[in-house]
C-alpha atoms as a PDB file:
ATOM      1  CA  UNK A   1       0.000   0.000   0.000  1.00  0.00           C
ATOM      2  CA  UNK A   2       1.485   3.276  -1.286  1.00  0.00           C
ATOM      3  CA  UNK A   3       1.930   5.802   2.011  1.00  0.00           C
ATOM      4  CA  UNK A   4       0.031   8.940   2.065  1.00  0.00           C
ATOM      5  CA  UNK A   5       2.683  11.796   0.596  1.00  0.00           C
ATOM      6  CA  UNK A   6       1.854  15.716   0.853  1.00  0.00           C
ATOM      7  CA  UNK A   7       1.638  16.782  -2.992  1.00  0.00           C
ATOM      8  CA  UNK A   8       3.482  20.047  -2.339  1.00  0.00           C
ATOM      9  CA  UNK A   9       6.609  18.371  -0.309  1.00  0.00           C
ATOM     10  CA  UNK A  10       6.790  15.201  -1.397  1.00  0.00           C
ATOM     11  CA  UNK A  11       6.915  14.268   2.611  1.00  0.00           C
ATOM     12  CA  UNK A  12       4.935  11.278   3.890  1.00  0.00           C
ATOM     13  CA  UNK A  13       2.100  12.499   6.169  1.00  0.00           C
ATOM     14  CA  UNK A  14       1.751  10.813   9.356  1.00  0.00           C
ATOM     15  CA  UNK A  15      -2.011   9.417  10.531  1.00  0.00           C
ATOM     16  CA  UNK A  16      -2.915  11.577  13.007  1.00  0.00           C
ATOM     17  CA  UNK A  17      -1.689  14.082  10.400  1.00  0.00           C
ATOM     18  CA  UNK A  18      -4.110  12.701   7.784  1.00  0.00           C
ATOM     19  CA  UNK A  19      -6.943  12.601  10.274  1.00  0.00           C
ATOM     20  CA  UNK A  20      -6.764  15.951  11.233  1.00  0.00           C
ATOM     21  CA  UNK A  21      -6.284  17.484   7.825  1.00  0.00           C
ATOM     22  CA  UNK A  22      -9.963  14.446   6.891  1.00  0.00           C
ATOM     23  CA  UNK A  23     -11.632  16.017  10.030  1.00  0.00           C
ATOM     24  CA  UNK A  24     -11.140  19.491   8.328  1.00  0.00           C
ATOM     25  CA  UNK A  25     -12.279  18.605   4.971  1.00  0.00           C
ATOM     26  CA  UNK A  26     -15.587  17.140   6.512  1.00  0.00           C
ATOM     27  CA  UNK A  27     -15.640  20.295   8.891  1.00  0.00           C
ATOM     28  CA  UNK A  28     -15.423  22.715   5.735  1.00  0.00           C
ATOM     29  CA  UNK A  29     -17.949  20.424   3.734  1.00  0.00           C
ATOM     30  CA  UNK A  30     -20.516  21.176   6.613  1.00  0.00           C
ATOM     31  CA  UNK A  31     -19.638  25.013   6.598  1.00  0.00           C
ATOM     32  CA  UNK A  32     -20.523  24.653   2.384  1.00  0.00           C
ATOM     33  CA  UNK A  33     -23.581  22.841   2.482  1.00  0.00           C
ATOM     34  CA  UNK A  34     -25.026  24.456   5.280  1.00  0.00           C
ATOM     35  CA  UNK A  35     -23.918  27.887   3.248  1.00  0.00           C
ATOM     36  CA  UNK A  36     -25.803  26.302   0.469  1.00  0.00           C
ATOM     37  CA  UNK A  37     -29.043  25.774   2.185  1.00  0.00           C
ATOM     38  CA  UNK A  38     -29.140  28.858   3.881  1.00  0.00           C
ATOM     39  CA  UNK A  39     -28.559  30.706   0.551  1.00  0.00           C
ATOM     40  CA  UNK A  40     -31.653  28.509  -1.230  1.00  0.00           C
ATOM     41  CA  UNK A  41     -34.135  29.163   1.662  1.00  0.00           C
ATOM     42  CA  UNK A  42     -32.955  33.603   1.496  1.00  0.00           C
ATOM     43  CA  UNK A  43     -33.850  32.831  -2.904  1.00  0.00           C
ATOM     44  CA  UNK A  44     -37.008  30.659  -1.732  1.00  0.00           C
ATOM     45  CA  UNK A  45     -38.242  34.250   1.037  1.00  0.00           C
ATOM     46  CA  UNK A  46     -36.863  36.677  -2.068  1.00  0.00           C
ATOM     47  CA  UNK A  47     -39.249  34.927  -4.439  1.00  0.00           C
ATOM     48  CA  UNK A  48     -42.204  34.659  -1.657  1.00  0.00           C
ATOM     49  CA  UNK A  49     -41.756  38.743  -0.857  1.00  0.00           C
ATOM     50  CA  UNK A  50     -41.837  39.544  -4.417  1.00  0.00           C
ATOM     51  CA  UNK A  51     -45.010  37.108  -5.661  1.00  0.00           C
ATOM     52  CA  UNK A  52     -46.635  38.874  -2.234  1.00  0.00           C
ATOM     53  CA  UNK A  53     -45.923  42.246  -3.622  1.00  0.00           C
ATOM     54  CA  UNK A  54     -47.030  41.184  -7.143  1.00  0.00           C
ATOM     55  CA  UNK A  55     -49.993  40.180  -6.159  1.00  0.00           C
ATOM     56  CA  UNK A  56     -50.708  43.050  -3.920  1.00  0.00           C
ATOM     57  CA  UNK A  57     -50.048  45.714  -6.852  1.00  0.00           C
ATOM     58  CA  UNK A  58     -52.279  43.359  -8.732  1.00  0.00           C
ATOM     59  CA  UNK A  59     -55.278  43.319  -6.229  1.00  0.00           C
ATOM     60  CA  UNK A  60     -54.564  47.607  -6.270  1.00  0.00           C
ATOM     61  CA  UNK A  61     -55.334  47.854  -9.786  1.00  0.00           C
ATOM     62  CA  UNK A  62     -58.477  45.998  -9.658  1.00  0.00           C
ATOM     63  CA  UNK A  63     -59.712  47.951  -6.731  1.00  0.00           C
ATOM     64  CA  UNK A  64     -58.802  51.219  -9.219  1.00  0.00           C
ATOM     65  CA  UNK A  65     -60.702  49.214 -12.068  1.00  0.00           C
ATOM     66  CA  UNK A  66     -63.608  48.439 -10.186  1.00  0.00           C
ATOM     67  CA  UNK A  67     -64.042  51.610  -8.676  1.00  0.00           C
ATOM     68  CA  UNK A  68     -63.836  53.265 -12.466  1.00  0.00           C
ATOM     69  CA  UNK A  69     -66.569  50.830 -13.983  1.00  0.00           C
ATOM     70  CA  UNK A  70     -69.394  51.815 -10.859  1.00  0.00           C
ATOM     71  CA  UNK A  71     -68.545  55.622 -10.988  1.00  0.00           C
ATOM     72  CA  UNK A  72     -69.348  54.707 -15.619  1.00  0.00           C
ATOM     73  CA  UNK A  73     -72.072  52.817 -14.365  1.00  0.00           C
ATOM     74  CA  UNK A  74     -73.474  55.471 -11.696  1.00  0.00           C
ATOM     75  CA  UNK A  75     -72.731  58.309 -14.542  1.00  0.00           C
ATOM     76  CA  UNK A  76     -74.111  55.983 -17.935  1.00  0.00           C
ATOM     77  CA  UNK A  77     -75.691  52.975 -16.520  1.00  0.00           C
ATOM     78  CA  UNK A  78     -77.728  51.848 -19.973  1.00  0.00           C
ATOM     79  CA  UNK A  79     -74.355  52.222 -22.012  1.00  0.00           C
ATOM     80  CA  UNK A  80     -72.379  50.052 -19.471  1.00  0.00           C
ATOM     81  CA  UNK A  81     -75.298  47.476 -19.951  1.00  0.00           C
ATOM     82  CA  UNK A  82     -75.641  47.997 -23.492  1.00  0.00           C
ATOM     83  CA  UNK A  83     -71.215  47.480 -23.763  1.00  0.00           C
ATOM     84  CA  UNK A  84     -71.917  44.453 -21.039  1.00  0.00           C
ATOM     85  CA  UNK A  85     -74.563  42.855 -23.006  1.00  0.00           C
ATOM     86  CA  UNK A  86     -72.396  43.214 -26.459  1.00  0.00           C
ATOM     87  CA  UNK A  87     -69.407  41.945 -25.132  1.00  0.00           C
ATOM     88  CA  UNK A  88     -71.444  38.850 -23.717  1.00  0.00           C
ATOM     89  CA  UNK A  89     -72.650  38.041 -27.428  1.00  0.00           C
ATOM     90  CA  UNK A  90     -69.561  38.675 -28.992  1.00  0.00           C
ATOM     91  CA  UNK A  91     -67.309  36.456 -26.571  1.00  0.00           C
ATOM     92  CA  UNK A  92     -70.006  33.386 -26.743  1.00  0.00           C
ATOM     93  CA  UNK A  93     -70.216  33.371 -30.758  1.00  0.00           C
END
């Protein structure tokens, strides 16, 4: 079996050598994937503020829109029902 020799001295690393530098490695592969996770659940909040905030802006404009169609209705109520009753015809045909 081939002993365990440091690439940059060419020196044969003792055990408790190699376990330390192991322990490390598995120390710093924690540190990543924990890194990792915490960086996929601050995209998974990001994307959860930003749909909230869509759909806020969203539910805004149709407050705006609904408001504007009953003030036309209040102000021409047989055109809006005349324009309602057209559109119903010309979507079902």
């Amino acid at each position: 079996m081939p002993a365990c020799v440091d690439p940059r001295t060419g020196v044969g690393l003792a055990p408790n050598l190699l376990a330390a530098r192991l322990s490390l490695e598995l120390n710093m592969l924690d540190a990543v994937s924990e890194s990792l996770l915490q960086a996929s659940n601050v995209e998974w909040t990001r994307a959860v503020s930003v749909a909230q905030q869509e759909t806020v802006a969203l539910a805004q404009i149709l407050k705006v829109a609904v408001c504007l169609l009953t003030l036309e209705a209040d102000s021409h109520p047989y055109e809006v029902h005349l324009a309602f009753r057209t559109s119903q015809y010309s979507s079902g045909s």
